[in-house]
N, C-alpha and C. Protein backbone atom coordinates (compact mmCIF):
# COMPACT_ATOMS: atom_id res chain seq x y z
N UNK A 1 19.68 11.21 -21.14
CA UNK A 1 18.88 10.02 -21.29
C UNK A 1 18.32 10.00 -22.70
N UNK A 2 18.49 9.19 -23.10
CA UNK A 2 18.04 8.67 -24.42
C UNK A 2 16.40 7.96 -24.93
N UNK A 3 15.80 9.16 -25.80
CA UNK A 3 14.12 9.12 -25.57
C UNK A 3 14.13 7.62 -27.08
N UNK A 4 15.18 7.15 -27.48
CA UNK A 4 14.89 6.50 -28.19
C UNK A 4 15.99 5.32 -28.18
N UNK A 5 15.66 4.10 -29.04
CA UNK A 5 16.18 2.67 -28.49
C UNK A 5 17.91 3.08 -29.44
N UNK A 6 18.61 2.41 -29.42
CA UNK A 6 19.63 2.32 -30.34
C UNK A 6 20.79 1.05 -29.96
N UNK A 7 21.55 0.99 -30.74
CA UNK A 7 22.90 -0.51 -30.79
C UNK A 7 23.98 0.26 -30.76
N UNK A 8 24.75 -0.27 -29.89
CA UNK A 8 26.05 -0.09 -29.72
C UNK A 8 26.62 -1.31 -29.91
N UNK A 9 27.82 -0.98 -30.86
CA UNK A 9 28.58 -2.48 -31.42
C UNK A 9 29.72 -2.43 -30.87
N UNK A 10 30.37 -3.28 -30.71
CA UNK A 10 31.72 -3.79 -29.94
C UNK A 10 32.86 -2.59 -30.30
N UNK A 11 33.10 -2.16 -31.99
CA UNK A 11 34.17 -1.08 -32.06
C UNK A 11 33.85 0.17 -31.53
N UNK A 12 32.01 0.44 -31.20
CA UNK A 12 31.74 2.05 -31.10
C UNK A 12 31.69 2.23 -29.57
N UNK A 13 31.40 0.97 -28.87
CA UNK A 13 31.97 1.03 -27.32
C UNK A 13 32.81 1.84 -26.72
N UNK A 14 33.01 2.15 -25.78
CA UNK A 14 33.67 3.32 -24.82
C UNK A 14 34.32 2.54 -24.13
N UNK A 15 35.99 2.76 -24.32
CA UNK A 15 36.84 2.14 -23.52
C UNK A 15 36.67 3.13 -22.08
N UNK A 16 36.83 1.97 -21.35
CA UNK A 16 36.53 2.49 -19.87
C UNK A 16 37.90 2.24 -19.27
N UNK A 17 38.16 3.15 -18.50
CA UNK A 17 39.27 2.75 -17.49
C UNK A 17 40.68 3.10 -18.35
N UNK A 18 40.83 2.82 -19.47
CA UNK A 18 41.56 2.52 -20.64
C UNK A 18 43.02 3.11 -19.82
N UNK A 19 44.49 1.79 -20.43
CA UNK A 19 45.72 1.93 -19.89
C UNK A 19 45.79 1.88 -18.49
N UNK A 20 44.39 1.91 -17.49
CA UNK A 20 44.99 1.76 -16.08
C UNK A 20 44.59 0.47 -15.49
N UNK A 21 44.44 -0.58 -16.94
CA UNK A 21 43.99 -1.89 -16.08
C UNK A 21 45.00 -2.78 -16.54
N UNK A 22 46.34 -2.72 -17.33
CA UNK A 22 46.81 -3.00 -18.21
C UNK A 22 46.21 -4.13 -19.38
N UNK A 23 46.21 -5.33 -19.46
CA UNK A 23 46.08 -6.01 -20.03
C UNK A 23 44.36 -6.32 -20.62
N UNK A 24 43.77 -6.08 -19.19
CA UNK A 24 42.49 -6.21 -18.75
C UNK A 24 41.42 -5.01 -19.90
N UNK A 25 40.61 -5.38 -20.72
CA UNK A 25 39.62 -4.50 -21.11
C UNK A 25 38.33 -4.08 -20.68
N UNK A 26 38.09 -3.16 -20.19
CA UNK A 26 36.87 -2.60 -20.00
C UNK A 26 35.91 -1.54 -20.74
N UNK A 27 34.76 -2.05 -21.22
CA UNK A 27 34.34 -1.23 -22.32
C UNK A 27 32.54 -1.07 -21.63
N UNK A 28 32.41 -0.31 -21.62
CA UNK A 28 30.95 0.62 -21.60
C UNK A 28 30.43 0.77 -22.98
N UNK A 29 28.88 0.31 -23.09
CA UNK A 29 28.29 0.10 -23.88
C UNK A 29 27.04 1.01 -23.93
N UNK A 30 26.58 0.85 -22.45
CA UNK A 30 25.20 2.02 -22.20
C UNK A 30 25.39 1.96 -21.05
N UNK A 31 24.95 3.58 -20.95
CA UNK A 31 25.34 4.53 -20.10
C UNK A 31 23.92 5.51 -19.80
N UNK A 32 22.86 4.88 -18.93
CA UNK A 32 21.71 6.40 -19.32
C UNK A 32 21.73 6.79 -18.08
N UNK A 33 21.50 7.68 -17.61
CA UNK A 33 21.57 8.18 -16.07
C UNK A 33 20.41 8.32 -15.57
N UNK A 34 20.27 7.43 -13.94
CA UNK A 34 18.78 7.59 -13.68
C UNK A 34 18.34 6.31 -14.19
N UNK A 35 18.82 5.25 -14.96
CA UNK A 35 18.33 4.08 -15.37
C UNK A 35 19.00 3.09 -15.05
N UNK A 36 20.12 2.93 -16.03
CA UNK A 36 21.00 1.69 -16.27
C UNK A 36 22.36 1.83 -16.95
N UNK A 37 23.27 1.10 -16.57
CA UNK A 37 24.69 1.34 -17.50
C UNK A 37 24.96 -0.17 -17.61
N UNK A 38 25.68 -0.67 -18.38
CA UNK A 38 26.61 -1.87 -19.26
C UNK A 38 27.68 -2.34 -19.98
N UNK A 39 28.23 -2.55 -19.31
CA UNK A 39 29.75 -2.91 -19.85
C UNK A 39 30.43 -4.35 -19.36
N UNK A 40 31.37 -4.56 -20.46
CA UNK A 40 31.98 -5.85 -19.92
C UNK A 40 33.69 -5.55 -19.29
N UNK A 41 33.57 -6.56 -18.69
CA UNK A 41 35.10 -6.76 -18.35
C UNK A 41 35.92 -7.86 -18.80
N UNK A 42 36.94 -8.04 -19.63
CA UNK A 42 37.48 -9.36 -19.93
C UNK A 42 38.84 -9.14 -18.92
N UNK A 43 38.61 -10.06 -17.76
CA UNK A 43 39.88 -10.47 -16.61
C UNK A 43 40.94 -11.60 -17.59
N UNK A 44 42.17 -11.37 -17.00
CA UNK A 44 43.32 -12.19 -17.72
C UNK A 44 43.47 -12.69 -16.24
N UNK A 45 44.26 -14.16 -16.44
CA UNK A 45 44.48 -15.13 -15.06
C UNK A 45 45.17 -13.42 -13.84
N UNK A 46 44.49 -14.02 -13.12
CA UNK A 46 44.99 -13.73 -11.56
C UNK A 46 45.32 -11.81 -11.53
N UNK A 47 44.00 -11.37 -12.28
CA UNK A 47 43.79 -9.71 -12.56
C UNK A 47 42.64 -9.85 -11.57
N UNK A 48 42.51 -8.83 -10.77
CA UNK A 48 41.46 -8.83 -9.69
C UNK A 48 40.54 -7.30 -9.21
N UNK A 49 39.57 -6.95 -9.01
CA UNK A 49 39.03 -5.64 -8.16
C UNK A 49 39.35 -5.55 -7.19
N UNK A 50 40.14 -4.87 -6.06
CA UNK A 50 39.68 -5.13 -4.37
C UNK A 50 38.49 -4.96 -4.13
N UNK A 51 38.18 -5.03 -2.76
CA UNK A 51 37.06 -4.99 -1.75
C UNK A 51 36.47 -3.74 -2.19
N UNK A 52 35.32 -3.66 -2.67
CA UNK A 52 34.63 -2.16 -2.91
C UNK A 52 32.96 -2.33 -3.19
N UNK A 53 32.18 -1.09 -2.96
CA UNK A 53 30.79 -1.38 -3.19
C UNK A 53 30.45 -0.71 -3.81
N UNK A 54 29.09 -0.51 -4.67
CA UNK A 54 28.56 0.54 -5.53
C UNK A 54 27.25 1.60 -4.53
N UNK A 55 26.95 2.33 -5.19
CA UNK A 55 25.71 3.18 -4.59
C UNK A 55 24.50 2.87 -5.33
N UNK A 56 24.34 1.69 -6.60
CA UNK A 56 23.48 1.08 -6.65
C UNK A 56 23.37 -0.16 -6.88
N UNK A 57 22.45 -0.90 -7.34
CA UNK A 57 22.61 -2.47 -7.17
C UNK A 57 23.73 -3.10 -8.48
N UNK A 58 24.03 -4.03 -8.63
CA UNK A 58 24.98 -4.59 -9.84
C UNK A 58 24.45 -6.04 -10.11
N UNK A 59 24.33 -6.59 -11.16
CA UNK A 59 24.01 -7.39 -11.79
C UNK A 59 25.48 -7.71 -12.64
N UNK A 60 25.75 -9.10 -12.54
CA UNK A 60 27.28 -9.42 -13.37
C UNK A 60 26.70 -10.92 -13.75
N UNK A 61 26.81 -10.85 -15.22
CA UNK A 61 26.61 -12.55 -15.64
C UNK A 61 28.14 -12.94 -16.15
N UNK A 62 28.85 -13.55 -15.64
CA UNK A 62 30.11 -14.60 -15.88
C UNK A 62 29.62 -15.34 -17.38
N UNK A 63 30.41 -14.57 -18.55
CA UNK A 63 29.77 -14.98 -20.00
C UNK A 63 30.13 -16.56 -20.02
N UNK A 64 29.07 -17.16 -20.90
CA UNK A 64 28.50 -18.50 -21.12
C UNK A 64 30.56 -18.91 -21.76
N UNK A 65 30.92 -17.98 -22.39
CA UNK A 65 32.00 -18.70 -23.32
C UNK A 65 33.65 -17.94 -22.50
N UNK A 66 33.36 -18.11 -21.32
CA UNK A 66 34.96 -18.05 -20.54
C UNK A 66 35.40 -18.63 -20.70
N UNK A 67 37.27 -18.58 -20.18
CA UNK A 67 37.57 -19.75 -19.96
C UNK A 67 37.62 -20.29 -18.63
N UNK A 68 37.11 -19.59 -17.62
CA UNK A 68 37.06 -20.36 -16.76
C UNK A 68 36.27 -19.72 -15.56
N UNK A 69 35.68 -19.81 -14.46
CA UNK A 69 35.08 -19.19 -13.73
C UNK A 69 35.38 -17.76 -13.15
N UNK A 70 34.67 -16.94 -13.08
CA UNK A 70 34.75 -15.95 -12.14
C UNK A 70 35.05 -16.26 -10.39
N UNK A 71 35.80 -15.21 -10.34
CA UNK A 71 35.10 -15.34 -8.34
C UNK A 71 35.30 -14.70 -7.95
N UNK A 72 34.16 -13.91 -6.84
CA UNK A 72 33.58 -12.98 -5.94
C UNK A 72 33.66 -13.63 -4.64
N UNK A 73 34.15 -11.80 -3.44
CA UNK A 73 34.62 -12.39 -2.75
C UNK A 73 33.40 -11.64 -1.94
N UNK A 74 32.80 -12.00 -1.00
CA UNK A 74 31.82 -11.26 0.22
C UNK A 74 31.35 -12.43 1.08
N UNK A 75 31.18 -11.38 1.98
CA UNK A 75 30.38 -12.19 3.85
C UNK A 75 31.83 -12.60 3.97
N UNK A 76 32.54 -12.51 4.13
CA UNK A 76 34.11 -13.07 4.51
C UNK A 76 34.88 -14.14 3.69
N UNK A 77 34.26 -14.28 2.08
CA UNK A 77 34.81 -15.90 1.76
C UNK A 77 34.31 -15.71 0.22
N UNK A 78 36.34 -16.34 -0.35
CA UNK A 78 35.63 -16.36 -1.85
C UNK A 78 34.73 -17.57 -2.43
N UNK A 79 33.58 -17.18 -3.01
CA UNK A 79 32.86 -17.89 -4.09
C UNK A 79 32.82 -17.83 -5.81
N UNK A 80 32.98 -19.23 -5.79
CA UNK A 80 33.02 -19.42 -7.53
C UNK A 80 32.00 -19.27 -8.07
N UNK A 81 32.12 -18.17 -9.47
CA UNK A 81 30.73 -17.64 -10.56
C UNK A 81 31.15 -18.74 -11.30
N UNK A 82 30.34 -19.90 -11.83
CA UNK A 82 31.13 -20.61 -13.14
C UNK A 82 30.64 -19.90 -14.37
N UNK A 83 30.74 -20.25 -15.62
CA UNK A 83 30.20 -19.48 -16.83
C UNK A 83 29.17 -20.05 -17.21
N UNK A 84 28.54 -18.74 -17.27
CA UNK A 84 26.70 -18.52 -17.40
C UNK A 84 26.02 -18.48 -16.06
N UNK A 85 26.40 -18.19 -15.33
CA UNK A 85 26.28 -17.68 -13.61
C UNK A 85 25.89 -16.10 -13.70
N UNK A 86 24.77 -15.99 -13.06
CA UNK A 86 24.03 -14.58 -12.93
C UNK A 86 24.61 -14.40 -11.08
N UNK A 87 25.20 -12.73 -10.70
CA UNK A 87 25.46 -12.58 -9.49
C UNK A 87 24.85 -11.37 -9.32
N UNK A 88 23.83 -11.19 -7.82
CA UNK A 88 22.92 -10.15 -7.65
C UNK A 88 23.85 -9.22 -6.53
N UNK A 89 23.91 -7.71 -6.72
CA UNK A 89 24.68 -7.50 -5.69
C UNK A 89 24.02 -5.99 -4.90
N UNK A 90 23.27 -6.44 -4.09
CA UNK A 90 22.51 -5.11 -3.36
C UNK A 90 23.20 -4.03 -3.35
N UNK A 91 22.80 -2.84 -3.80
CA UNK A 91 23.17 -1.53 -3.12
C UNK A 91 24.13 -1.59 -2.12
N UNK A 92 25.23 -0.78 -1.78
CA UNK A 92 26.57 -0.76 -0.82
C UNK A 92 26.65 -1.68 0.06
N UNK A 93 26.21 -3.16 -1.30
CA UNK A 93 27.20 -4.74 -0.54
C UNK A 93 28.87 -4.64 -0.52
N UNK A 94 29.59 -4.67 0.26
CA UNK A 94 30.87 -5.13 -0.35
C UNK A 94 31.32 -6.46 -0.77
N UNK A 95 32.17 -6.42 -2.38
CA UNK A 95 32.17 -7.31 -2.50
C UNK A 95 34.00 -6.94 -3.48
N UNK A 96 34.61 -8.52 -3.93
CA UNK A 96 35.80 -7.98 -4.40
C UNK A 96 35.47 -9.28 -5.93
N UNK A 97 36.32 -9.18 -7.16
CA UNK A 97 36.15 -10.25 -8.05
C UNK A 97 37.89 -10.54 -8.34
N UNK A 98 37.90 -11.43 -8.54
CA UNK A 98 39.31 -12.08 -8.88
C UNK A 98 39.19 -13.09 -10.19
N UNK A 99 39.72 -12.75 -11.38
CA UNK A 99 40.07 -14.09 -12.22
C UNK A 99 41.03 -15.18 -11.71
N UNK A 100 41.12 -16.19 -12.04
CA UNK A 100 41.46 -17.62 -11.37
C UNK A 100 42.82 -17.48 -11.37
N UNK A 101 44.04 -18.38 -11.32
CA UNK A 101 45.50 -18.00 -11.33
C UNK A 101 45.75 -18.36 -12.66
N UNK A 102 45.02 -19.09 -13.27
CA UNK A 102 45.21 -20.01 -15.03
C UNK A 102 44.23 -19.52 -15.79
N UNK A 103 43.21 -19.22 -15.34
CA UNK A 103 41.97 -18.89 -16.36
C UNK A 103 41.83 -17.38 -15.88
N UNK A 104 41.02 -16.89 -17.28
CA UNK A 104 40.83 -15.81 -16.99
C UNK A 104 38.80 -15.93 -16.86
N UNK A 105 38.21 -14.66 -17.17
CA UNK A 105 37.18 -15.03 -17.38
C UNK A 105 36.20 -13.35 -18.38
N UNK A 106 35.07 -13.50 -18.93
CA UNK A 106 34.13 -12.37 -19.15
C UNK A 106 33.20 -12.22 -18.29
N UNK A 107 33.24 -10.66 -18.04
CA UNK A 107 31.93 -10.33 -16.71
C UNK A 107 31.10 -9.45 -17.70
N UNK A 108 30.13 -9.68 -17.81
CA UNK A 108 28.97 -8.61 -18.26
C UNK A 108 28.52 -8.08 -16.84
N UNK A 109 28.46 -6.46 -16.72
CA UNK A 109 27.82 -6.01 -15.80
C UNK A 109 26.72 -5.16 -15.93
N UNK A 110 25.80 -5.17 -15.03
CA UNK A 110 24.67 -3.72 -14.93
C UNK A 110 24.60 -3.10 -13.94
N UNK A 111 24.44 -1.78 -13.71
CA UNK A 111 24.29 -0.47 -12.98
C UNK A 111 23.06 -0.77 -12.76
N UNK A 112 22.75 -0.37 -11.89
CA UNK A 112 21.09 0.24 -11.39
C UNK A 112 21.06 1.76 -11.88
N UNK A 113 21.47 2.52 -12.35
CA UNK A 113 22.17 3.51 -12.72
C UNK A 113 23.31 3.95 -14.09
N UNK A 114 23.50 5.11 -13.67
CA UNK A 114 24.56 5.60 -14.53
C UNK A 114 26.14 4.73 -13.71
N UNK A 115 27.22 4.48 -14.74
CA UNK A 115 28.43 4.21 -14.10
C UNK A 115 28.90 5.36 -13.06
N UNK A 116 28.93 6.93 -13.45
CA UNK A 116 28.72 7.66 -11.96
C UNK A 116 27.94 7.60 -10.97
N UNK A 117 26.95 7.49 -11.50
CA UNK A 117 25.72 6.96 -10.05
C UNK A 117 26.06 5.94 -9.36
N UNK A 118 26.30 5.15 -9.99
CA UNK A 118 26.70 3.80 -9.16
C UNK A 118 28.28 4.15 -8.70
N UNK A 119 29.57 4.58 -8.88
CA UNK A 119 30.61 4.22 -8.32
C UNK A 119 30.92 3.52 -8.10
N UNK A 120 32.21 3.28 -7.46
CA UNK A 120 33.33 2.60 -7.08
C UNK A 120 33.79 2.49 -5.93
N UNK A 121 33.48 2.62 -4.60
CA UNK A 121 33.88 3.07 -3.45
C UNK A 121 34.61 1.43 -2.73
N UNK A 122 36.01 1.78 -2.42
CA UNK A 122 36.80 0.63 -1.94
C UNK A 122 36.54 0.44 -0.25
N UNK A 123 36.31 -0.43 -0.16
CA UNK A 123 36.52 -1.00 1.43
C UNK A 123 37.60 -1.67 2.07
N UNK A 124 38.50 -1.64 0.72
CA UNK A 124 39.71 -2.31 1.21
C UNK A 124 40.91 -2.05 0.50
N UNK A 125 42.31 -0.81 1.14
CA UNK A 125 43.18 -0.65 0.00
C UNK A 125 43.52 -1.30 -0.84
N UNK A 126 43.51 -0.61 -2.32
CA UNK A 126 43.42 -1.50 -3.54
C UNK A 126 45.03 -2.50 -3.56
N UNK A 127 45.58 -1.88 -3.31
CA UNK A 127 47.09 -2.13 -3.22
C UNK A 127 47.66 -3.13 -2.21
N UNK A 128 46.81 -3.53 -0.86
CA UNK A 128 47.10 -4.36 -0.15
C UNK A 128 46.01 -5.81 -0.88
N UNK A 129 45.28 -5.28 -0.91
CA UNK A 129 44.34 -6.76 -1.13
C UNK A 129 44.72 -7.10 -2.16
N UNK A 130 44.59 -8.41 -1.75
CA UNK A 130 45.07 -9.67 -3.07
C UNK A 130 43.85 -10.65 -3.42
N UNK A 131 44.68 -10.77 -4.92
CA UNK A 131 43.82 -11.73 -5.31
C UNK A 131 43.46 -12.89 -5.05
N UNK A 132 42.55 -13.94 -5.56
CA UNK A 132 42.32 -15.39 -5.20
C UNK A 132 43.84 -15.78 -5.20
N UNK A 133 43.84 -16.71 -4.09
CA UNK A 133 44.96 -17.89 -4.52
C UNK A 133 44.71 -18.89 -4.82
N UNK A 134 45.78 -19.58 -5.15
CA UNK A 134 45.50 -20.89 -5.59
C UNK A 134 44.67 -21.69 -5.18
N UNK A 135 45.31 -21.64 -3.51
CA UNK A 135 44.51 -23.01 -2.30
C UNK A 135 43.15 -22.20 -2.58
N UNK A 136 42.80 -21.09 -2.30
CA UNK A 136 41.54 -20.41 -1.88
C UNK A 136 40.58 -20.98 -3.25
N UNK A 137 40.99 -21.08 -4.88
CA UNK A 137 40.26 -21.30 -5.72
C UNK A 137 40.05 -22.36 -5.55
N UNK A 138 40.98 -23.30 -5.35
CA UNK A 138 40.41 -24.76 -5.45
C UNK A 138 39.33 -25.17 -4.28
N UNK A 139 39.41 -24.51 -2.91
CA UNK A 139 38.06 -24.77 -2.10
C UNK A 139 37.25 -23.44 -1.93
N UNK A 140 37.25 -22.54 -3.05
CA UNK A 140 35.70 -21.95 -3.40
C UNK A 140 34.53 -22.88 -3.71
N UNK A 141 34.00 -22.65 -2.95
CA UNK A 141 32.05 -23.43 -3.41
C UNK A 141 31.47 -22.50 -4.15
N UNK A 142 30.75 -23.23 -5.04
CA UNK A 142 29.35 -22.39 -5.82
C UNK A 142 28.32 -22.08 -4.62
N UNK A 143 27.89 -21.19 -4.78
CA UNK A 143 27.33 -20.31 -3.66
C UNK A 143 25.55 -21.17 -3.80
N UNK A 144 25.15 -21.10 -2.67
CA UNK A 144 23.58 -21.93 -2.02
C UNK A 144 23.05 -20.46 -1.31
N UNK A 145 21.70 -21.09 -1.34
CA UNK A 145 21.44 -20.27 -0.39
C UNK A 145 21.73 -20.82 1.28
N UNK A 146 22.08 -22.26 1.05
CA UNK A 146 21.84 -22.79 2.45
C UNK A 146 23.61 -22.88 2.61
N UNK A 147 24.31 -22.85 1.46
CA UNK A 147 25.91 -21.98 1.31
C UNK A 147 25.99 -21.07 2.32
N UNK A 148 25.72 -19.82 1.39
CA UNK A 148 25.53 -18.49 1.70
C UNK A 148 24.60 -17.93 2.70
């Protein structure tokens, strides 16, 4: 843990995941354990997470300058993040994200935690679950509470 403030710039970032997402970049920015971690994800059309939850809470803002919406899938049904959309995600919610079949999109995320603290734990083989489809994107709703 880090007793003092500091910047991490886009080249000194920590490729995350690196070569096993192909196309897809994931970069870790901060990392303190016991606090908070941050990193983005840039999704290319129809690149997806399966079904999986963390061991602490997640915070994902869908960046203001995508090209096109995010979408998260939980409670049984995908919903559209559009860009500049904040998504809150409790402690071991399951949930899955899919970029669109044409657009891709940027996820900024936060840990409640370290990226080990929090994990990765799948609820649904990565390999069977699929991404959004087509029909499914076009009747995703933006999520309500009287939605949701």
């Amino acid at each position: 843990m880090s007793a003092r403030p500091y910047i991490i710039y886009p080249d000194t970032a920590q490729s995350v995941e690196a070569g096993q997402l192909g196309a897809v970049v994931v970069k870790r920015y901060v990392d303190e354990p016991g606090q908070v971690s941050f990193g983005v994800i840039d999704y290319v059309p129809g690149w997806f997470i399966a079904l999986h939850h963390h061991r602490t809470w997640e915070l994902i803002i869908v960046d203001q300058s995508s090209d096109g919406p995010g979408y998260t899938f939980f409670e049984g049904r995908w919903w559209r993040a559009d860009p500049g959309s904040g998504v809150f995600l409790p402690k071991g919610h399951p949930h899955a994200w899919s970029a669109g079949c044409e657009r891709g999109f940027k996820m900024l995320w936060v840990y409640g935690g370290s990226v080990e603290e929090a994990g990765r734990i799948y609820d649904a083989d990565p390999q069977t679950f699929q991404p959004i489809s087509q029909g499914e994107e076009r009747a995703a709703p933006a999520w309500t509470p009287k939605a949701g």
